[in-house]
N, C-alpha and C. Protein backbone atom coordinates (compact mmCIF):
# COMPACT_ATOMS: atom_id res chain seq x y z
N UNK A 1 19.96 -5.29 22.53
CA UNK A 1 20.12 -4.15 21.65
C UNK A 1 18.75 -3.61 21.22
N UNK A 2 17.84 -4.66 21.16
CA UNK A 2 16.37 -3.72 20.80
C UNK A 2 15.91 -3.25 21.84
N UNK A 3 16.33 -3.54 23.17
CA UNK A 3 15.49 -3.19 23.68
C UNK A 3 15.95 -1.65 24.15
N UNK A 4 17.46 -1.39 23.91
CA UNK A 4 17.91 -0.19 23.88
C UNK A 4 17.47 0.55 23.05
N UNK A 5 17.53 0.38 21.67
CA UNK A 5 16.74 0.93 20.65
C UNK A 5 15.48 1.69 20.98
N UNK A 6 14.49 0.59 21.33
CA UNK A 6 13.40 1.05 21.78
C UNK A 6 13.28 2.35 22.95
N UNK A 7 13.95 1.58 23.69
CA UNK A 7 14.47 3.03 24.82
C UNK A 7 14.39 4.16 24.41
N UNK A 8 15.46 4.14 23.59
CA UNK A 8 16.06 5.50 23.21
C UNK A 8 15.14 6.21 21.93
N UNK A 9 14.13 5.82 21.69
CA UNK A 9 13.38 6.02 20.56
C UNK A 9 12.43 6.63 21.31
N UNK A 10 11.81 5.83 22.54
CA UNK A 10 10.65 6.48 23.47
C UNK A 10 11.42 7.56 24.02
N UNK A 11 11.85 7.53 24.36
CA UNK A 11 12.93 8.75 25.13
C UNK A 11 13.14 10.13 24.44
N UNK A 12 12.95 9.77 22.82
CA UNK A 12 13.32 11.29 21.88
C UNK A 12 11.79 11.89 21.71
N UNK A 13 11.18 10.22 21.58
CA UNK A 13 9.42 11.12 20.90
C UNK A 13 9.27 11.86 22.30
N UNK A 14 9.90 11.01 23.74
CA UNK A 14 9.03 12.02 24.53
C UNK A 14 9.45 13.49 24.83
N UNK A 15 10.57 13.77 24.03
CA UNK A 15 11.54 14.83 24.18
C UNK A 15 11.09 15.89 23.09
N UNK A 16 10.15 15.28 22.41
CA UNK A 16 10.07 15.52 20.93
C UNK A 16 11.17 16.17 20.17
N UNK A 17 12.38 15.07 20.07
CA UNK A 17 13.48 14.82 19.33
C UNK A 17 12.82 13.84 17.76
N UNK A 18 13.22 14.80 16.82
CA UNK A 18 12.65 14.59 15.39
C UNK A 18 13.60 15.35 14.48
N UNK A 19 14.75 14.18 14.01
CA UNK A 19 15.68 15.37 13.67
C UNK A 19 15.37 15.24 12.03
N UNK A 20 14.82 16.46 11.63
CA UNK A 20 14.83 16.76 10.28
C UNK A 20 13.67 15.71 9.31
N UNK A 21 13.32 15.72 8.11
CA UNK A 21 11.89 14.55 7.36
C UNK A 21 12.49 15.36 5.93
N UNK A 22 12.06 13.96 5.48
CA UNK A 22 12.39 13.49 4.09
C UNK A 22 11.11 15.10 3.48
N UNK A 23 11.80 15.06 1.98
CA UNK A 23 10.40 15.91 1.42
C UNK A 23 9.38 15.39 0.70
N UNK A 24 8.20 16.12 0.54
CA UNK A 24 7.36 15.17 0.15
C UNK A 24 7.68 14.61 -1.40
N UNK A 25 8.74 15.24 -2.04
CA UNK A 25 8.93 14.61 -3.48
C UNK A 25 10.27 13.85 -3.27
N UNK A 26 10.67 13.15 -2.29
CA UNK A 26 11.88 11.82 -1.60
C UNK A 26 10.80 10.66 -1.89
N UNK A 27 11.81 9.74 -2.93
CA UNK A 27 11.25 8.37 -3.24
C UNK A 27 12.32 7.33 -2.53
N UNK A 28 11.74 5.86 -2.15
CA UNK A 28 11.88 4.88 -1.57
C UNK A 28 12.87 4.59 -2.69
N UNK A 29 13.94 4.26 -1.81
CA UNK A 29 15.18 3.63 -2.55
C UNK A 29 14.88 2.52 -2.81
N UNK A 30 15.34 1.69 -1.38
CA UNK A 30 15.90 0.51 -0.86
C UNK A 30 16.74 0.29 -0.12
N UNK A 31 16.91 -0.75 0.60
CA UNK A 31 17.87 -0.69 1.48
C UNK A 31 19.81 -1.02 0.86
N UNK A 32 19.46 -1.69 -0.24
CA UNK A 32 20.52 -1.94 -0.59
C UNK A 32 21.53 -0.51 -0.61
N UNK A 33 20.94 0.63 -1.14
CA UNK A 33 21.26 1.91 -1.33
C UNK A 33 21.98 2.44 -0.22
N UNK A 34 21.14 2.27 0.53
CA UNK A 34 21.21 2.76 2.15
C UNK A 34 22.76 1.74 2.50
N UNK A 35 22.90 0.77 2.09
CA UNK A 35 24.20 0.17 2.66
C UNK A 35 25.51 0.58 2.00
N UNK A 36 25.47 1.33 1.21
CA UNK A 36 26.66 2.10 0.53
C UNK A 36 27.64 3.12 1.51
N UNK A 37 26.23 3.70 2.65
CA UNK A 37 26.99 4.20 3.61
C UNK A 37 26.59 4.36 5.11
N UNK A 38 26.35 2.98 5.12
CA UNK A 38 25.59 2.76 6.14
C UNK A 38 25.89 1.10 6.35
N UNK A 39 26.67 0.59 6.35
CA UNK A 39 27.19 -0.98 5.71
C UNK A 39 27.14 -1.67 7.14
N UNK A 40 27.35 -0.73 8.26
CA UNK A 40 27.42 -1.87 9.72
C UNK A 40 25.77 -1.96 10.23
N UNK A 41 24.96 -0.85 9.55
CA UNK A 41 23.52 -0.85 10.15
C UNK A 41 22.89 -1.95 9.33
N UNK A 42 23.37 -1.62 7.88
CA UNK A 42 22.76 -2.94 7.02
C UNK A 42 23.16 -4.60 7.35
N UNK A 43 24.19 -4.69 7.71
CA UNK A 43 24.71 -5.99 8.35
C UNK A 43 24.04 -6.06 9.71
N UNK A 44 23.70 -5.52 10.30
CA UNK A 44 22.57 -5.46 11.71
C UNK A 44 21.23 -5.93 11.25
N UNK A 45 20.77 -5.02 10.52
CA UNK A 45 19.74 -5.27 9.79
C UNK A 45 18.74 -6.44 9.06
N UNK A 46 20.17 -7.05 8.30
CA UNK A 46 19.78 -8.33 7.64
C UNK A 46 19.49 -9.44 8.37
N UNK A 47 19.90 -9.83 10.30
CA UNK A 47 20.06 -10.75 11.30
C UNK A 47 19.08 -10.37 11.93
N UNK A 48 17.60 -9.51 11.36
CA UNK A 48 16.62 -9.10 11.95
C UNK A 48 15.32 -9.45 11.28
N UNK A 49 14.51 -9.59 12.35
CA UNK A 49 12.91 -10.47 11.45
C UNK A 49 12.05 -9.40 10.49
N UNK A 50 12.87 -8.10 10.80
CA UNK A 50 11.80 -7.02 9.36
C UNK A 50 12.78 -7.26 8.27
N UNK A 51 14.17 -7.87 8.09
CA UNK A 51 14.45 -7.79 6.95
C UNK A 51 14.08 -9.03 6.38
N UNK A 52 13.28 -10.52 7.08
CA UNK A 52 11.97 -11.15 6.44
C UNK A 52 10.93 -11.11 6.98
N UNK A 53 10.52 -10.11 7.11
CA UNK A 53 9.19 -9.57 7.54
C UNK A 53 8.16 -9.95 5.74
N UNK A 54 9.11 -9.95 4.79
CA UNK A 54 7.71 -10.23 3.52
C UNK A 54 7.81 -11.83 3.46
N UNK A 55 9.01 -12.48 3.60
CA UNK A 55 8.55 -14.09 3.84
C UNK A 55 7.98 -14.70 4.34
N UNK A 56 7.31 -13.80 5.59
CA UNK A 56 6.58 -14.62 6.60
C UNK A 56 4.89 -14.47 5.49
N UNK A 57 5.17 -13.68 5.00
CA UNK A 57 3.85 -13.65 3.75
C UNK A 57 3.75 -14.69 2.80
N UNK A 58 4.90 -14.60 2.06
CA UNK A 58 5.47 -15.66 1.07
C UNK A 58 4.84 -17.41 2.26
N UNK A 59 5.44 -17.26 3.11
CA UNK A 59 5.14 -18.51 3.87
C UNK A 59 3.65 -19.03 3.79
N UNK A 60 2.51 -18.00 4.04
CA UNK A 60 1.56 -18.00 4.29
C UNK A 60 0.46 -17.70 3.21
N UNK A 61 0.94 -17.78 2.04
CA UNK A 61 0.08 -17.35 0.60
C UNK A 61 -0.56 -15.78 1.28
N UNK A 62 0.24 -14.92 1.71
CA UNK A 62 -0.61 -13.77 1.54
C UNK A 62 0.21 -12.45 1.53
N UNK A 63 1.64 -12.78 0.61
CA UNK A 63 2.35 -11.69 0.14
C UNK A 63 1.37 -11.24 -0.97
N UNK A 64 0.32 -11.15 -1.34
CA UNK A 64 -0.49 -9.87 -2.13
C UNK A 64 -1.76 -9.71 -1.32
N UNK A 65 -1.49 -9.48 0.21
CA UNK A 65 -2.55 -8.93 0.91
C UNK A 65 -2.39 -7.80 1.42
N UNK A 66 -3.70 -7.11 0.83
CA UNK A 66 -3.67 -5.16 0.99
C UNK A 66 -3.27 -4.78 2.32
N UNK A 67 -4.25 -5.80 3.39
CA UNK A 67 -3.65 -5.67 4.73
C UNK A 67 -3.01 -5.86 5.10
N UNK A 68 -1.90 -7.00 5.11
CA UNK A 68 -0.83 -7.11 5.80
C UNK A 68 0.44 -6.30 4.66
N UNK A 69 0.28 -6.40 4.01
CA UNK A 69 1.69 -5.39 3.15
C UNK A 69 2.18 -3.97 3.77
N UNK A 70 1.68 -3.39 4.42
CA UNK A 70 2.20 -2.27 4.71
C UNK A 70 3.02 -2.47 6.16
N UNK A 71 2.86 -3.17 6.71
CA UNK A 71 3.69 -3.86 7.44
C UNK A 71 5.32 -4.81 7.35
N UNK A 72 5.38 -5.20 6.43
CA UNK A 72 5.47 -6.34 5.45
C UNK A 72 6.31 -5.81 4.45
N UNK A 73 6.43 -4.71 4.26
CA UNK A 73 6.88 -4.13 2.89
C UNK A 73 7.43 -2.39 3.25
N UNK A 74 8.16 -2.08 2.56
CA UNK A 74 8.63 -0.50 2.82
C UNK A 74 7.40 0.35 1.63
N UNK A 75 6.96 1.41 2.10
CA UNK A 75 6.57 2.50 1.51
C UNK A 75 5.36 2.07 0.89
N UNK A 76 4.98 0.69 1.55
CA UNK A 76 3.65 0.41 0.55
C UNK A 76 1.97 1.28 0.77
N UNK A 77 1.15 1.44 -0.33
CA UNK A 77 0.70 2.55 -0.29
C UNK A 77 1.06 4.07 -0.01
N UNK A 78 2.59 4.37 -0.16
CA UNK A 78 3.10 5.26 0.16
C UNK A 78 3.76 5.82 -0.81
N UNK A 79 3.82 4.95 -2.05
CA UNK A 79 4.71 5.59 -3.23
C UNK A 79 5.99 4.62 -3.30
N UNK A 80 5.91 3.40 -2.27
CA UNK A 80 7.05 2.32 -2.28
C UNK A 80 6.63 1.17 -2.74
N UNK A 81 6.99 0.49 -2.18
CA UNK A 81 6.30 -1.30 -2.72
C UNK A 81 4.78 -1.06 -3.34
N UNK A 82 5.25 -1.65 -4.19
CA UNK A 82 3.31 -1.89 -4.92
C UNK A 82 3.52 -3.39 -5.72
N UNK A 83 4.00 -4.18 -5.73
CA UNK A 83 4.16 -5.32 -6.10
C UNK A 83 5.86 -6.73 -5.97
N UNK A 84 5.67 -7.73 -6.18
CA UNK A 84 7.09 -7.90 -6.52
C UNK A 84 7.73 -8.05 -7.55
N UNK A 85 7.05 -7.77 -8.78
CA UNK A 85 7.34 -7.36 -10.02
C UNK A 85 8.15 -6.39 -10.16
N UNK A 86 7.45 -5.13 -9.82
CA UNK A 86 7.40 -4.01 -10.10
C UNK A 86 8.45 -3.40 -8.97
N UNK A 87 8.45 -3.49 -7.65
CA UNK A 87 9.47 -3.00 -6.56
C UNK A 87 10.37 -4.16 -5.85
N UNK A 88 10.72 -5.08 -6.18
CA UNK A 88 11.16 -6.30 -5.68
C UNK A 88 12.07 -6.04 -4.56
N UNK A 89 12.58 -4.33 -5.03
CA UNK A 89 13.81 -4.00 -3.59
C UNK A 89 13.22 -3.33 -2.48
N UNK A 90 11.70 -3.35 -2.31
CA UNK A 90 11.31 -2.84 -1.13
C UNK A 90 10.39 -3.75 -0.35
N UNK A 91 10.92 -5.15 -0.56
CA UNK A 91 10.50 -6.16 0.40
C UNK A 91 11.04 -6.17 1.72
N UNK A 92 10.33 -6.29 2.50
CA UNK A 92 10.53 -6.56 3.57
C UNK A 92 10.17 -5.33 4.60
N UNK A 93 10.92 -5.22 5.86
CA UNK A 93 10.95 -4.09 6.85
C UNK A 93 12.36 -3.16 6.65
N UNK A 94 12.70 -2.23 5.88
CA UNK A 94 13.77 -1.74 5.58
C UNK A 94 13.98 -0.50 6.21
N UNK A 95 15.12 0.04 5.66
CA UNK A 95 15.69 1.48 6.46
C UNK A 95 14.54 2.69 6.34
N UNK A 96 13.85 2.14 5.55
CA UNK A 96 13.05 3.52 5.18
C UNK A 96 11.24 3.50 5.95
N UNK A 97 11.02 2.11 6.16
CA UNK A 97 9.99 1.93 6.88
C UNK A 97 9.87 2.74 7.88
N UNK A 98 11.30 3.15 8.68
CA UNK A 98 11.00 3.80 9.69
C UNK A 98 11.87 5.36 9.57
N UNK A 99 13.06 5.18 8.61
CA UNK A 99 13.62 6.86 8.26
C UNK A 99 12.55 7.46 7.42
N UNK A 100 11.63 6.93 6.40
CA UNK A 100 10.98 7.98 5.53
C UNK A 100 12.22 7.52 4.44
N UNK A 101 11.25 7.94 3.09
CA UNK A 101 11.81 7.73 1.65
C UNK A 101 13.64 8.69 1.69
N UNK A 102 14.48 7.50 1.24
CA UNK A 102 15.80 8.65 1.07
C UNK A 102 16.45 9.23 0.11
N UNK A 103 15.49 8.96 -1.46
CA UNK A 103 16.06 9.44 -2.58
C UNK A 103 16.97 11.21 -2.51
N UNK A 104 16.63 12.03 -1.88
CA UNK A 104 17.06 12.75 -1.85
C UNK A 104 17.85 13.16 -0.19
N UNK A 105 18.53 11.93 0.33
CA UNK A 105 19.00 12.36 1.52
C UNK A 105 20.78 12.27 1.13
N UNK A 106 21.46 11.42 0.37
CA UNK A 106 22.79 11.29 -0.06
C UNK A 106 23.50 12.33 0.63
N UNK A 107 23.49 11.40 2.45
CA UNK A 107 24.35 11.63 3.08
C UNK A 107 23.78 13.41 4.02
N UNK A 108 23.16 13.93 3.46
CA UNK A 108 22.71 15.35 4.20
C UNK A 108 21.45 15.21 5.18
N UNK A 109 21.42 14.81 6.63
CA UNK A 109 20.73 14.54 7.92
C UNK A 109 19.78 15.00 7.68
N UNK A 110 19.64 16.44 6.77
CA UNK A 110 18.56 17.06 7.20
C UNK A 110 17.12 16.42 6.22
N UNK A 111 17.53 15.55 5.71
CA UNK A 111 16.70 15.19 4.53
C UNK A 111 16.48 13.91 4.86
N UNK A 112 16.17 13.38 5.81
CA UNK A 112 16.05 11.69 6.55
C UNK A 112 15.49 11.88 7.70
N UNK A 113 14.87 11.12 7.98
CA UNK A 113 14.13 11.06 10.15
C UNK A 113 15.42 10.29 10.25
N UNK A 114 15.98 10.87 10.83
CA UNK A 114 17.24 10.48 11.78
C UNK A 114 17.17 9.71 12.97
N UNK A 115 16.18 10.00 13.72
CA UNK A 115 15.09 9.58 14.41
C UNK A 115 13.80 9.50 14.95
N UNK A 116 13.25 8.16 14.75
CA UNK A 116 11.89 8.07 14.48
C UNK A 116 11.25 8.35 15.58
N UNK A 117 10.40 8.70 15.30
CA UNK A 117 9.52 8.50 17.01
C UNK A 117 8.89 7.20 16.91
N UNK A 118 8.00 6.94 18.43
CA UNK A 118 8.03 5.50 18.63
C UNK A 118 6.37 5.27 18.19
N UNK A 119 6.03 6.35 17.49
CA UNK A 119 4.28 6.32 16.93
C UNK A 119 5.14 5.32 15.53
N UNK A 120 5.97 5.71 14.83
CA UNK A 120 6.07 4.37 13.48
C UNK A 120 6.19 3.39 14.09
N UNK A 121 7.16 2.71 15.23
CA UNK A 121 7.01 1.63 15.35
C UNK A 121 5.23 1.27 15.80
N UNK A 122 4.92 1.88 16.15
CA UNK A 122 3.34 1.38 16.90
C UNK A 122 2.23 1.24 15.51
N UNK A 123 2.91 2.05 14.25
CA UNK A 123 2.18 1.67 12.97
C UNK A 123 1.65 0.25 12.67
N UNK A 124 2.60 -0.45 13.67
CA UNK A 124 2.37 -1.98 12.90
C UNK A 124 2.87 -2.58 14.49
N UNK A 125 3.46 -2.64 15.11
CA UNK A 125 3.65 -2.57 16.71
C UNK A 125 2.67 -2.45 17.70
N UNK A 126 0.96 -2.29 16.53
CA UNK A 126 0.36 -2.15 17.59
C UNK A 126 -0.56 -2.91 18.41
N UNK A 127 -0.23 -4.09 17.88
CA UNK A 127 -1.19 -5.30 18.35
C UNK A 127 -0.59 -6.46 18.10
N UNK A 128 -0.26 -6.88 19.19
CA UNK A 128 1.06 -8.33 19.41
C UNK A 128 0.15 -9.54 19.39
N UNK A 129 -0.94 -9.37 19.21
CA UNK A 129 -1.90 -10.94 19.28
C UNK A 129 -2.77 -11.22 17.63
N UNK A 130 -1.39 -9.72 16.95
CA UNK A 130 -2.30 -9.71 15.51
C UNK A 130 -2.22 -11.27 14.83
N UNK A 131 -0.72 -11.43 14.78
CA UNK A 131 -0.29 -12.80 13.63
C UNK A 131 -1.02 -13.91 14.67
N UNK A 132 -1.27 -14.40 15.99
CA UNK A 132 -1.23 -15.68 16.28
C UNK A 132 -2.98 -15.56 16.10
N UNK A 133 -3.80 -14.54 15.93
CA UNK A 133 -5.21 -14.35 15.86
C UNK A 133 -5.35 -15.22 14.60
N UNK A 134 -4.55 -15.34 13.58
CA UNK A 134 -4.75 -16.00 12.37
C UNK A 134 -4.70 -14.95 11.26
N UNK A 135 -4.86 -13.37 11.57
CA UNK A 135 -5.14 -12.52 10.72
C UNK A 135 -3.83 -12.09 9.40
């Protein structure tokens, strides 16, 4: 299934299929939000390594590292995660890491990346020898 995903993701950027973006005043929910109507993607979701993508931090004493958090975390430096105090529901790799913030999408396409192109995944996708380097 990812690797269909992936497919079909390279396949739109190269089509430049980009249906519709959040506005710039759309804040980071969470994913929990997102499962209100979206409940079979969130159950997909949770059986996937970005939805503990921040434990592997927690594991490693470096869930408060500037560098790896934006990876690690939804919307960080972006107006999303900035702590686990403070955003505790935008841990991890969530719906919005790769749709864009959905405070103002409730259900209307045109207000969400519907689909991403395959430059977000490469945000953090882009160097597979990052984690075993030690970094």
């Amino acid at each position: 299934m990812r690797k269909t995903f992936l497919a079909l993701a390279l396949a739109a950027a190269a089509c430049g299929i980009i249906v519709a973006a959040p506005s710039q005043n759309a804040k980071y929910i969470g994913a929990d939000k997102c499962r209100m109507c979206h409940s079979a993607e969130h159950a997909g979701w949770l059986k996937t390594g970005h939805a503990r993508a921040f434990d592997l931090l927690v594991n490693v004493d470096q869930d408060k590292n500037a560098e790896c958090l934006p990876c690690h975390t939804t919307g960080y430096g972006k107006g999303g995660y900035t702590d686990g105090a403070a955003t505790p529901n935008l841990k991890g790799v969530q719906c919005e890491s790769c749709h864009g913030p959905a405070s103002e999408h409730n259900g209307d396409a045109t207000k969400i990346v519907k689909t991403p192109s395959a430059a977000v995944c490469v945000e953090c996708h882009r160097n597979s020898d990052i984690h075993s380097a030690g970094s």
